[in-house]
N, C-alpha and C. Protein backbone atom coordinates (compact mmCIF):
# COMPACT_ATOMS: atom_id res chain seq x y z
N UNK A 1 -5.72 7.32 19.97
CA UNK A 1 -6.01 6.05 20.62
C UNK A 1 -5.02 4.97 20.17
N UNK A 2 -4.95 4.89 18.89
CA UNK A 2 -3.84 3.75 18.61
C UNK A 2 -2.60 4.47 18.94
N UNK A 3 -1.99 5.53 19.10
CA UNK A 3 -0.66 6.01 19.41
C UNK A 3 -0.40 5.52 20.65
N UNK A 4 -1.56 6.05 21.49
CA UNK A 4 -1.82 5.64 23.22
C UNK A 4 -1.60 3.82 23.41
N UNK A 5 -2.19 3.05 22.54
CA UNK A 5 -2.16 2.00 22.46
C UNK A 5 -0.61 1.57 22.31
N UNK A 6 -0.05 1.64 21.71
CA UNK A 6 0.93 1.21 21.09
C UNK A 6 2.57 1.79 22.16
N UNK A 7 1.88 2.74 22.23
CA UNK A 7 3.40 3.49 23.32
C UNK A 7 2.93 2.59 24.53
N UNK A 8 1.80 2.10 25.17
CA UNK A 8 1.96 1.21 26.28
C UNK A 8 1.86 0.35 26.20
N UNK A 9 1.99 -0.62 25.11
CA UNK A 9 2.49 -2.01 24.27
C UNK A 9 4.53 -1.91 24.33
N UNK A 10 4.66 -0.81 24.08
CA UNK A 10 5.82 -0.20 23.93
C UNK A 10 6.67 -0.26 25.39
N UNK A 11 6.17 0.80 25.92
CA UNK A 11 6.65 0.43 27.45
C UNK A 11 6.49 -0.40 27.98
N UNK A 12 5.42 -1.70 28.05
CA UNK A 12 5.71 -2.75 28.63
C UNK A 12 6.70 -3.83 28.27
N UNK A 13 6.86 -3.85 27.16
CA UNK A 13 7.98 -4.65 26.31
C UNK A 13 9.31 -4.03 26.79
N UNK A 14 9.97 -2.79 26.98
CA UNK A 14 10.86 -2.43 26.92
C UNK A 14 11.17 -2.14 29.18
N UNK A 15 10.12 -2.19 29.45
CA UNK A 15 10.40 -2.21 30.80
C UNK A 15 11.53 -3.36 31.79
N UNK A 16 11.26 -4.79 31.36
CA UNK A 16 12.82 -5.38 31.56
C UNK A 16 14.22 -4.84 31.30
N UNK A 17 13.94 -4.61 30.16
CA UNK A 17 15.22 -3.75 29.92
C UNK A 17 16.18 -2.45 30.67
N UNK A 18 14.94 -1.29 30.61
CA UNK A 18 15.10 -0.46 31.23
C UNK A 18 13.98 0.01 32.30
N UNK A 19 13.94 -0.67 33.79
CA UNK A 19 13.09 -0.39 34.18
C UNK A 19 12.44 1.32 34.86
N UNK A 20 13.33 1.16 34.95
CA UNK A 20 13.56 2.97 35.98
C UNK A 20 12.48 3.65 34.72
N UNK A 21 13.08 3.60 33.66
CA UNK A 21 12.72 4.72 32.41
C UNK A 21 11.24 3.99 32.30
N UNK A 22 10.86 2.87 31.94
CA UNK A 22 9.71 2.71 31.53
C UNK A 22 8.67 3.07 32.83
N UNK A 23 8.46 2.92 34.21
CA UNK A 23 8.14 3.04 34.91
C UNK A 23 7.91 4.57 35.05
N UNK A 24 8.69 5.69 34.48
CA UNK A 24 8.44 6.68 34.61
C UNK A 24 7.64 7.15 33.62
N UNK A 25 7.67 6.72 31.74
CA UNK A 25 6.82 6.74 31.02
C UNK A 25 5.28 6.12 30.95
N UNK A 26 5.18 5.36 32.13
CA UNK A 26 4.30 4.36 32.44
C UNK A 26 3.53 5.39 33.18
N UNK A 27 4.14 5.97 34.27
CA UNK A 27 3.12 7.06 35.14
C UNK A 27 2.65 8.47 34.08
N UNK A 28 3.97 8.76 33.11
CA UNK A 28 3.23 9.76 32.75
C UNK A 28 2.18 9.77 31.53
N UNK A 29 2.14 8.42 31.11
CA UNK A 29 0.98 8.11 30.57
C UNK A 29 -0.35 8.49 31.18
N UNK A 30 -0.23 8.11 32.48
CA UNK A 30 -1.10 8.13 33.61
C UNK A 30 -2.35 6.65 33.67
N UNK A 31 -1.22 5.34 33.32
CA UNK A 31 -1.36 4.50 33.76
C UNK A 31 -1.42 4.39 35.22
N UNK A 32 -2.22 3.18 35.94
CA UNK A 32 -2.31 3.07 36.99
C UNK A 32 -1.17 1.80 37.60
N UNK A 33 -0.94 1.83 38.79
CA UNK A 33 0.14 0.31 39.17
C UNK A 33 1.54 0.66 38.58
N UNK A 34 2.24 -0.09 38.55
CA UNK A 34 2.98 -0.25 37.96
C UNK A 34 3.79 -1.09 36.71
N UNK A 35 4.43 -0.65 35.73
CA UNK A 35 4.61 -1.23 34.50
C UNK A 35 5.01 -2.76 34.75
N UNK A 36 5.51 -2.89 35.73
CA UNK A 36 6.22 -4.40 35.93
C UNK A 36 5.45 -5.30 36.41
N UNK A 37 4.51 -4.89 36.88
CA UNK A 37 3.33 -5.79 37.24
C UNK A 37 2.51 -5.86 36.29
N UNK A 38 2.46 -5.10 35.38
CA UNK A 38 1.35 -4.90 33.80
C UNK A 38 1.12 -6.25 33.32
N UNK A 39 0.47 -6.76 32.61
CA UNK A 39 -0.04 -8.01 32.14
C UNK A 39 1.24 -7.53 30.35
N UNK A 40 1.68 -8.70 29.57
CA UNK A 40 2.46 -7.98 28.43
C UNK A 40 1.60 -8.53 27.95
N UNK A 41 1.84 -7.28 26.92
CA UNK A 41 0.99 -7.48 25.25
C UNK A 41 0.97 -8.70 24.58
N UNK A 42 -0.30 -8.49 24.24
CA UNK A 42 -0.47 -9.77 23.16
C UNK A 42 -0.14 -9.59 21.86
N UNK A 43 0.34 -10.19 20.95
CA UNK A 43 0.48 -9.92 19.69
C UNK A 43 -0.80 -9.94 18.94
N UNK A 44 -1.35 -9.19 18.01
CA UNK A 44 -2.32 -9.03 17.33
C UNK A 44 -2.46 -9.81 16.07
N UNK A 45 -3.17 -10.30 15.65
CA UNK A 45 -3.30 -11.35 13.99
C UNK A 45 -2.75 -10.63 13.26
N UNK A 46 -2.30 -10.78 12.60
CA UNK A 46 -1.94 -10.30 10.94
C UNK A 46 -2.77 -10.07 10.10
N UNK A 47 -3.42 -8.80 9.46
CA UNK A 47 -3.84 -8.94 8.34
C UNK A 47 -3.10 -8.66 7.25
N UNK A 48 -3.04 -9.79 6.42
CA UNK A 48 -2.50 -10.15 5.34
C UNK A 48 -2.62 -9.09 4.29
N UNK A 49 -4.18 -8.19 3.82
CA UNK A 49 -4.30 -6.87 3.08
C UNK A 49 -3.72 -5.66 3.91
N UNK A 50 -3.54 -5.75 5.22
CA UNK A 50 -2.73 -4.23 5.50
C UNK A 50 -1.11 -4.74 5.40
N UNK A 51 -0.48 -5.93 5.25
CA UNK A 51 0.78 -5.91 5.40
C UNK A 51 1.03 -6.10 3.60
N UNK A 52 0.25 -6.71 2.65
CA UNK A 52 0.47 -6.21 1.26
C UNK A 52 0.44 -4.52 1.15
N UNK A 53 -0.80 -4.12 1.56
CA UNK A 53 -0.75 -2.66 0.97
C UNK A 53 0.63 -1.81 1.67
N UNK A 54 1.16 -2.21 2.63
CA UNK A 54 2.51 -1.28 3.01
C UNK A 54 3.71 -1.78 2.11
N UNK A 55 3.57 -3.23 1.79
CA UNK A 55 4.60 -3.26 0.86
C UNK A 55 4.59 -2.62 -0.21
N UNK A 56 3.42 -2.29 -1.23
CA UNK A 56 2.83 -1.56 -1.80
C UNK A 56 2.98 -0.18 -1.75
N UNK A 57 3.10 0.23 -1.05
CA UNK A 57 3.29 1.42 -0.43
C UNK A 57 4.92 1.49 -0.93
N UNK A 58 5.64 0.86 0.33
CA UNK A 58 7.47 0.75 0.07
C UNK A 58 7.53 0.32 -1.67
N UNK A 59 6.88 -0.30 -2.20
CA UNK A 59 7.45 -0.25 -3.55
C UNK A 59 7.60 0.67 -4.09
N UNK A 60 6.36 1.54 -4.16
CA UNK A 60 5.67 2.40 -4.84
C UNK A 60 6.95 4.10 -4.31
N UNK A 61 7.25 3.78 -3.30
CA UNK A 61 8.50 4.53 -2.99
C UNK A 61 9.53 4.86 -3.67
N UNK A 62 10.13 2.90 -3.96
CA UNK A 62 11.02 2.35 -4.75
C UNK A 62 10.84 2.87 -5.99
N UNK A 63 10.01 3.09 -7.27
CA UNK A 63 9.88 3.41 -8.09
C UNK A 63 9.78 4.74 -8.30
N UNK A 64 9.78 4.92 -7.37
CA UNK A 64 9.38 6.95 -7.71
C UNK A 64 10.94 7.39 -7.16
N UNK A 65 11.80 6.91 -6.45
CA UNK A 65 12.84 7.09 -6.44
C UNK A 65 13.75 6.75 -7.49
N UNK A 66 13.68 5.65 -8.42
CA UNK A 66 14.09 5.13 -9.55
C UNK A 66 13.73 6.53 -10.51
N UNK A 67 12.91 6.51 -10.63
CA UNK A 67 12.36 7.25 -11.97
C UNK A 67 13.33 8.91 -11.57
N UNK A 68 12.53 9.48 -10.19
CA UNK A 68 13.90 10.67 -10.08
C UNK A 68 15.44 10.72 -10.47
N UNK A 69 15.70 9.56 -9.90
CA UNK A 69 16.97 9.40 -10.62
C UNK A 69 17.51 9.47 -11.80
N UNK A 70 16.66 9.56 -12.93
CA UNK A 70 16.56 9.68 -14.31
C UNK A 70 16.35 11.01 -14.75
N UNK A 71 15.98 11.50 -14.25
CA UNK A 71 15.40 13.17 -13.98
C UNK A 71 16.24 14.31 -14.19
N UNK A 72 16.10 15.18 -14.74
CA UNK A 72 17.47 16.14 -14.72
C UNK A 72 17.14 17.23 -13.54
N UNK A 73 15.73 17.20 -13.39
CA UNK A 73 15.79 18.74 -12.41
C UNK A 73 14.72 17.88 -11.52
N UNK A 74 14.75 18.31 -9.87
CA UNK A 74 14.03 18.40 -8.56
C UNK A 74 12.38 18.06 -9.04
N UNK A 75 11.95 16.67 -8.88
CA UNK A 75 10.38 17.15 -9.08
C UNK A 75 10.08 18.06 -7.99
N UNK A 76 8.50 19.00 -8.38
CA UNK A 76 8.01 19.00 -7.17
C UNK A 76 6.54 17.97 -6.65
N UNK A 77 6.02 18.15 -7.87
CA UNK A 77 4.67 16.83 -7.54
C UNK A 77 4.94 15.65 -8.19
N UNK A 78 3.74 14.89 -6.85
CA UNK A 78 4.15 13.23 -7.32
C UNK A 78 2.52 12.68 -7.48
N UNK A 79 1.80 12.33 -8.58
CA UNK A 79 0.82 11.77 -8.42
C UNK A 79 0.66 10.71 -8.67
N UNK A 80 0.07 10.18 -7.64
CA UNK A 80 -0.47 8.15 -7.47
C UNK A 80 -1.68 8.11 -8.05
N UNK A 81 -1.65 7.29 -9.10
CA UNK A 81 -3.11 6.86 -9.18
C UNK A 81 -3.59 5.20 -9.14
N UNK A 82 -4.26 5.01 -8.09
CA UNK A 82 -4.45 3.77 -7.64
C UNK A 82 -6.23 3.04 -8.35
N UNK A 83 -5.43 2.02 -8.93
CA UNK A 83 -6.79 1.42 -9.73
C UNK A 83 -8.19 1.13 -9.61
N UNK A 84 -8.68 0.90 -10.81
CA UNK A 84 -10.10 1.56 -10.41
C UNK A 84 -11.24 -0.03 -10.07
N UNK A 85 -12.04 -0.19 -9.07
CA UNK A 85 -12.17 -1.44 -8.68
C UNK A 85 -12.61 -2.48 -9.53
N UNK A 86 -12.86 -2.22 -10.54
CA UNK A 86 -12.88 -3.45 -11.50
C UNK A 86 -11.95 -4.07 -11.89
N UNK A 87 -10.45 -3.43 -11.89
CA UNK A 87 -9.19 -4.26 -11.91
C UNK A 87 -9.20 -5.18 -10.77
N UNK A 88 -9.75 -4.76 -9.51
CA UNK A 88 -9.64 -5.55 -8.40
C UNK A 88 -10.34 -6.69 -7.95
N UNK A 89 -11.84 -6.43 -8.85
CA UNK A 89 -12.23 -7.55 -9.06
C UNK A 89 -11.75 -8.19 -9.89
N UNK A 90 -11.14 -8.03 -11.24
CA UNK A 90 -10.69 -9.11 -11.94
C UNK A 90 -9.70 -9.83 -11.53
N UNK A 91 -8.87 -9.10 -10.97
CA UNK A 91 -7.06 -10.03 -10.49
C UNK A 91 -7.92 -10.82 -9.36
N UNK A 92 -9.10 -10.26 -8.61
CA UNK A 92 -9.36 -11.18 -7.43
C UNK A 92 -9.82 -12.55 -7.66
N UNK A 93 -10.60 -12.64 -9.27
CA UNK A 93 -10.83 -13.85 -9.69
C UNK A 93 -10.10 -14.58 -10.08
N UNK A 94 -8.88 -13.99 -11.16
CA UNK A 94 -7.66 -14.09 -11.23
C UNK A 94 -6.91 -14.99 -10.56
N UNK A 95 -6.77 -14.16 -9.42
CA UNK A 95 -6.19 -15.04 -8.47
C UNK A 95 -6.31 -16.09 -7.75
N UNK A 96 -7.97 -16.40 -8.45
CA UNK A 96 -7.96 -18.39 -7.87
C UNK A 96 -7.75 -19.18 -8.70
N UNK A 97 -6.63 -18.96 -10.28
CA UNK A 97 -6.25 -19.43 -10.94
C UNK A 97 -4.92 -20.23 -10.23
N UNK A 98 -4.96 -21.71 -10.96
CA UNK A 98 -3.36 -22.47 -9.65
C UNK A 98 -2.52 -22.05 -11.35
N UNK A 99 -1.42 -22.39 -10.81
CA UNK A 99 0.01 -21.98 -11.37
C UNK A 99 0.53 -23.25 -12.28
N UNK A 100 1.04 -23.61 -13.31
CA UNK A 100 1.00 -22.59 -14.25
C UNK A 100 -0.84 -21.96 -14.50
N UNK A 101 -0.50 -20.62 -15.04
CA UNK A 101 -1.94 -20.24 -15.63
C UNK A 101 -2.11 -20.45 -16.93
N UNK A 102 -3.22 -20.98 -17.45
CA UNK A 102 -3.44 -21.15 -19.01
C UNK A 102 -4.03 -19.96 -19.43
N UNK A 103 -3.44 -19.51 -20.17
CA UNK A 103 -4.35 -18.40 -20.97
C UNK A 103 -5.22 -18.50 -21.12
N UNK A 104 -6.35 -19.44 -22.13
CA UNK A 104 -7.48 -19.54 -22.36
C UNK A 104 -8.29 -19.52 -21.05
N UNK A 105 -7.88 -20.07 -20.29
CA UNK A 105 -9.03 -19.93 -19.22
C UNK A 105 -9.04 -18.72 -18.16
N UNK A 106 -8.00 -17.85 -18.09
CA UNK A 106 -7.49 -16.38 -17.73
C UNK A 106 -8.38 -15.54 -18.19
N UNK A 107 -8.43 -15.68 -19.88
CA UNK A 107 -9.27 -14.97 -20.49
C UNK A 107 -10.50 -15.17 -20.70
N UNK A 108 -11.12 -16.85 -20.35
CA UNK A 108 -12.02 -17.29 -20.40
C UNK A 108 -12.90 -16.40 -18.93
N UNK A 109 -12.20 -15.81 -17.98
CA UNK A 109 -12.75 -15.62 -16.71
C UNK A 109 -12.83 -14.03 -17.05
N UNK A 110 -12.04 -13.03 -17.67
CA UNK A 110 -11.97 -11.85 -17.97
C UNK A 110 -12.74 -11.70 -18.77
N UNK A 111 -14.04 -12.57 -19.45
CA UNK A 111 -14.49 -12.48 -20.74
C UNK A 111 -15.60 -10.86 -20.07
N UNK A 112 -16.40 -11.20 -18.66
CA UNK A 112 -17.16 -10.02 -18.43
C UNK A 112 -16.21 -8.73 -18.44
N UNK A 113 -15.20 -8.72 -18.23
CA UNK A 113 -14.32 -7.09 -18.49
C UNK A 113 -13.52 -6.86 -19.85
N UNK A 114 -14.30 -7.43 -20.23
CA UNK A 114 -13.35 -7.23 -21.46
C UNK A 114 -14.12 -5.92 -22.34
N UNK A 115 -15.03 -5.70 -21.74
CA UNK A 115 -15.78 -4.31 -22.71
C UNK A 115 -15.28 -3.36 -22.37
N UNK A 116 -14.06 -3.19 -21.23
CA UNK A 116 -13.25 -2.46 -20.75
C UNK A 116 -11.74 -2.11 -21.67
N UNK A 117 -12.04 -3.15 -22.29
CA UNK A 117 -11.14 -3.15 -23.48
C UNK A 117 -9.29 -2.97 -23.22
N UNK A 118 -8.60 -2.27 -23.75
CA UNK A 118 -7.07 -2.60 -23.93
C UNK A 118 -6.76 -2.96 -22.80
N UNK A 119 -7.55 -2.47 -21.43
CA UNK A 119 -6.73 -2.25 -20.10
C UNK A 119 -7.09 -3.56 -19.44
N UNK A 120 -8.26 -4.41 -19.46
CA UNK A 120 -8.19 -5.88 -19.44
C UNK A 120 -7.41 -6.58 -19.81
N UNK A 121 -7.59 -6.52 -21.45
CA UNK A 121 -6.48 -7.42 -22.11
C UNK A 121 -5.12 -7.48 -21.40
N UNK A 122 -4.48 -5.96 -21.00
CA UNK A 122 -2.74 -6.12 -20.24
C UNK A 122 -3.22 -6.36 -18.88
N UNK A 123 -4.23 -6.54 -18.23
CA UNK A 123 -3.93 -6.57 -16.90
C UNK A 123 -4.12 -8.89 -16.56
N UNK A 124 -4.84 -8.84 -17.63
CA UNK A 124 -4.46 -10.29 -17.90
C UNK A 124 -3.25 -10.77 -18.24
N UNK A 125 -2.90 -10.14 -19.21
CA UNK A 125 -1.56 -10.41 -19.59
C UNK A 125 -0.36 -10.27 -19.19
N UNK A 126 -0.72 -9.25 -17.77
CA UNK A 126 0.06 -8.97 -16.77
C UNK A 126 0.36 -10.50 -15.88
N UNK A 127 -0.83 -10.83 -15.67
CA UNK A 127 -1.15 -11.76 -14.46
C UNK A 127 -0.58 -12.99 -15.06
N UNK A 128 -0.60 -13.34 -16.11
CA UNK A 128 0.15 -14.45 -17.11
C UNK A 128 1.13 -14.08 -17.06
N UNK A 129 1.85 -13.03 -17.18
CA UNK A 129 3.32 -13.26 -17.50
C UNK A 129 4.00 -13.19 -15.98
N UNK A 130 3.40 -12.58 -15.04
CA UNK A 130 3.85 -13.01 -13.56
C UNK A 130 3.45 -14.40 -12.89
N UNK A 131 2.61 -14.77 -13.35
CA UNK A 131 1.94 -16.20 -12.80
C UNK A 131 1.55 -15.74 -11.70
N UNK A 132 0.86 -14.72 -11.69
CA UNK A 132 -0.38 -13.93 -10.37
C UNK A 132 0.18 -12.85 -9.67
N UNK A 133 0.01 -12.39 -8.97
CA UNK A 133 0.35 -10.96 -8.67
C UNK A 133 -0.05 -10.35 -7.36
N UNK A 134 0.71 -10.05 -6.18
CA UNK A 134 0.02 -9.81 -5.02
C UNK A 134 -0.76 -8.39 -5.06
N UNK A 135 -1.65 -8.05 -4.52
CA UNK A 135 -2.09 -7.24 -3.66
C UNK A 135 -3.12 -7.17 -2.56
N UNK A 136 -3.36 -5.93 -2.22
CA UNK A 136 -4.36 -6.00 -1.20
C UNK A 136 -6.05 -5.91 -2.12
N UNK A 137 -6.56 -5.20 -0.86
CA UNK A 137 -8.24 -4.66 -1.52
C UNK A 137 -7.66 -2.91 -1.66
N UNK A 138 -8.35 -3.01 -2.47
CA UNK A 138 -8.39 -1.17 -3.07
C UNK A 138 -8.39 -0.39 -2.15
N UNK A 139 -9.39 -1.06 -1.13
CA UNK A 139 -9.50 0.29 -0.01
C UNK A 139 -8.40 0.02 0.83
N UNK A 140 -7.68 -0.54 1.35
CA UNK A 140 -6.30 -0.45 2.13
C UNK A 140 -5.56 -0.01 1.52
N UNK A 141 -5.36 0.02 0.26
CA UNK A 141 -4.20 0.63 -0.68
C UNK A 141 -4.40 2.16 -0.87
N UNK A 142 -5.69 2.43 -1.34
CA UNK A 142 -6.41 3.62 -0.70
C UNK A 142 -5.93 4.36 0.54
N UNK A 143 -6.35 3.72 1.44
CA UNK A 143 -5.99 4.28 2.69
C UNK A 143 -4.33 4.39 3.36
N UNK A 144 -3.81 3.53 3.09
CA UNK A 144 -2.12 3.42 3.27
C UNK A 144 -1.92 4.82 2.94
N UNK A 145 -2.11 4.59 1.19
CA UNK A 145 -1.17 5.25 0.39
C UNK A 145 -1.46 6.90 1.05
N UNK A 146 -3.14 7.04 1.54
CA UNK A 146 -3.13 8.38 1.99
C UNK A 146 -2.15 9.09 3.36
N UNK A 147 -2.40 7.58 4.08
CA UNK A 147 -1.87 7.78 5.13
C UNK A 147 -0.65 8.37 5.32
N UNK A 148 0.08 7.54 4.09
CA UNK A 148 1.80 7.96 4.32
C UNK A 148 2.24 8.78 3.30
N UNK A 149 1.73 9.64 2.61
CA UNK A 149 1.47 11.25 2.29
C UNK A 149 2.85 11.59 2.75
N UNK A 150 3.06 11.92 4.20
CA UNK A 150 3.92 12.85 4.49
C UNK A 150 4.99 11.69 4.53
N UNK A 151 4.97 10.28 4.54
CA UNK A 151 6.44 9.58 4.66
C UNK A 151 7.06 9.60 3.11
N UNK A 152 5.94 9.14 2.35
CA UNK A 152 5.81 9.55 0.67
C UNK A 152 6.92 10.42 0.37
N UNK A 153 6.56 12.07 1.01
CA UNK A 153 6.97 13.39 0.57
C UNK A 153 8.41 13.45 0.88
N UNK A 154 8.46 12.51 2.31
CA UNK A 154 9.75 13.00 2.95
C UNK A 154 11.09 12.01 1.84
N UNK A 155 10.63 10.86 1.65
CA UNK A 155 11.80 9.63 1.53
C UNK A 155 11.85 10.01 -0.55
N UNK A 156 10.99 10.48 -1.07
CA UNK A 156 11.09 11.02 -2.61
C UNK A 156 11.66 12.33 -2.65
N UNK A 157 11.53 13.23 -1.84
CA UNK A 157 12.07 14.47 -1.73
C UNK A 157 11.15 15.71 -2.77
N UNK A 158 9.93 15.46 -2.81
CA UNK A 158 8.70 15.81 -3.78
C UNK A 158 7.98 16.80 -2.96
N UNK A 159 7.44 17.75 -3.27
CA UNK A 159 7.01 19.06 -2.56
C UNK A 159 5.58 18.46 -2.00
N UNK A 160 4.71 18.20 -2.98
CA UNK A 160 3.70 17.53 -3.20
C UNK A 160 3.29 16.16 -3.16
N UNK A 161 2.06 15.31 -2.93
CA UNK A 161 1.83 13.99 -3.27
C UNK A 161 0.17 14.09 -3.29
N UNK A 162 0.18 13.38 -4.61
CA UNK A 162 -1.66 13.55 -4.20
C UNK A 162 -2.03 11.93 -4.92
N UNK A 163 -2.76 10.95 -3.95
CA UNK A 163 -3.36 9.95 -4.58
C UNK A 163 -4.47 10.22 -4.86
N UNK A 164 -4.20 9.82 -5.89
CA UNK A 164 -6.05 10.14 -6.97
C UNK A 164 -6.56 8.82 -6.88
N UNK A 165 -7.79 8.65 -7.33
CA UNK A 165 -8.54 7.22 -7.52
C UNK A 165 -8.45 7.24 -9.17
N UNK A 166 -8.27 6.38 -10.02
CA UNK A 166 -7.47 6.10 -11.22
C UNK A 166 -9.04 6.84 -12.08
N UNK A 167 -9.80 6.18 -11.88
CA UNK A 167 -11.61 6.23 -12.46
C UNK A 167 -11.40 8.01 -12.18
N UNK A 168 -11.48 8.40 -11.41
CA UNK A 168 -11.73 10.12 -10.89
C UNK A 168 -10.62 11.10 -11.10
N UNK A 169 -9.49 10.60 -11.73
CA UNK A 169 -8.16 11.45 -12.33
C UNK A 169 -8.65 12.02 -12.97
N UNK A 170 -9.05 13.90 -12.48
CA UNK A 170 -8.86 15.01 -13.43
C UNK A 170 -8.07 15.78 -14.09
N UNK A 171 -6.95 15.37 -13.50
CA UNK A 171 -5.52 15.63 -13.63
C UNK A 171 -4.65 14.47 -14.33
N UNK A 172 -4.64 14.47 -15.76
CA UNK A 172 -3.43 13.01 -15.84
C UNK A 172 -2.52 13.56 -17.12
N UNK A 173 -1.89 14.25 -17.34
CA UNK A 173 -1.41 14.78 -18.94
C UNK A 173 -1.31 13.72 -19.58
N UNK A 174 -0.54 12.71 -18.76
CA UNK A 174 0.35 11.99 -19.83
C UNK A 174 -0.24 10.60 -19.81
N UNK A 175 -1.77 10.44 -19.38
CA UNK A 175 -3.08 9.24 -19.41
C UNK A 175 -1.89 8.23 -18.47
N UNK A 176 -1.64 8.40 -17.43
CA UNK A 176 -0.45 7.28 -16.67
C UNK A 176 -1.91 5.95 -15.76
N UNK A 177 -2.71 7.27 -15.62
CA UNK A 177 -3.95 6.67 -14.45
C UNK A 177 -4.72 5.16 -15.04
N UNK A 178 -4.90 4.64 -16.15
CA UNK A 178 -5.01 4.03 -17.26
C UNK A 178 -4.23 2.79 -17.14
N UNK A 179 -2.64 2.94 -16.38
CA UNK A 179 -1.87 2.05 -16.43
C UNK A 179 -2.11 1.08 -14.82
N UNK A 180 -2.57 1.77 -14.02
CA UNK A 180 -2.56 1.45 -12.27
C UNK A 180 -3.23 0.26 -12.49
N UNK A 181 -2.45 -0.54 -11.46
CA UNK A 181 -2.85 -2.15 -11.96
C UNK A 181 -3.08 -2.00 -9.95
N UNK A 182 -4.02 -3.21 -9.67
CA UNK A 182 -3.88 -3.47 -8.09
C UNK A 182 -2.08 -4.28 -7.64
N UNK A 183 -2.34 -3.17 -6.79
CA UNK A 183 -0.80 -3.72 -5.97
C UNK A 183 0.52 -2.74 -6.63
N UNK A 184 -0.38 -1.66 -7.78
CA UNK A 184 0.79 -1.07 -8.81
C UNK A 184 0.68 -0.15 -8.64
N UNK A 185 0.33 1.38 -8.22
CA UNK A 185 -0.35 2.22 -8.56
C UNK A 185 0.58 3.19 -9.63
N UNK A 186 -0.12 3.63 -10.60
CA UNK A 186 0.35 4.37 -11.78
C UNK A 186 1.17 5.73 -11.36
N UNK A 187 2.35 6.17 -11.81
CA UNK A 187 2.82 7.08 -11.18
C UNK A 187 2.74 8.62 -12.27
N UNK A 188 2.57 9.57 -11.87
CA UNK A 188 3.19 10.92 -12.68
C UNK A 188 3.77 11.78 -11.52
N UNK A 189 4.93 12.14 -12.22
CA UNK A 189 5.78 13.08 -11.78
C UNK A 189 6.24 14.52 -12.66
N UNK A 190 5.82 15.53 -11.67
CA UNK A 190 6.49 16.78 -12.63
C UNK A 190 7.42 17.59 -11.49
């Protein structure tokens, strides 16, 4: 449905251009009328958490390509582990801190996660030393990151990709899942 959607968002936009061609992709859609008479697409709102979590995504690319590069031999697996939602509530409170951030009151707001212990303390200390930190909600980052699996596999050159949820990592040798901050997700590679 959204493919269908989007290829006749597609052809109507591109039908000035080339009309002959769109007009023929237009019927074999098995649209009715014709493309040039079509009403054009509207542009859709922006949501602000699906266009963080793809950047998120492209970072998260960026870094796993970095790190190969360091590498002496071909990984074949790549595991994401994307943070566990109490980080997401905290940066979300976090984040109605204005700029500069004072420590004391950073930590004054982290005081309920702090029984969470070391991984509070740096994810505050994260947010202080960036002066806040974008991301989305967990579950778009979640869902992206599953989504693009196979763009993941193709642009790292990794046999494998598996996003784990950071909390549910049964798999972590080297405790990386521990580190996944929102907007970060923790990487292992073998």
């Amino acid at each position: 449905a959204i493919l269908k959607d989007m290829l006749s968002r597609w052809i109507r936009i591109i039908s000035p251009v080339i009309p002959h061609t769109a007009e023929e992709l237009w019927q074999m859609m098995g649209e009715k009328g014709y493309v040039s008479a079509a009403s054009w697409p509207e542009a859709g709102e922006v949501d602000e958490d699906v266009e963080l979590a793809f950047e998120m995504a492209e970072s998260t690319v960026e870094d796993v390509n970095k790190i190969i590069r360091t590498l002496k031999t071909k990984p074949k697996k790549l595991y994401i582990y994307v943070a566990p939602e109490w980080k997401y509530e905290l940066a979300s409170k976090l984040s109605k801190l204005r700029s500069p951030i004072d420590p004391k009151e950073a930590f004054s707001i982290a005081k309920d996660h702090m029984k969470m212990g070391e991984e509070a303390r740096k994810l505050v200390e994260e947010f202080i030393k960036g002066q806040g930190m974008r991301f989305s909600r967990r579950e778009y980052e979640l869902k992206i990151l599953l989504e693009l699996k196979d763009m993941i596999k193709e642009r790292t050159g990794v046999d494998e990709v598996y996003v784990i949820e950071a909390e549910k990592a049964e798999y972590d040798p080297k405790k990386r899942a521990k580190l996944a901050i929102p907007g970060r997700p923790a990487l292992y590679i073998e």
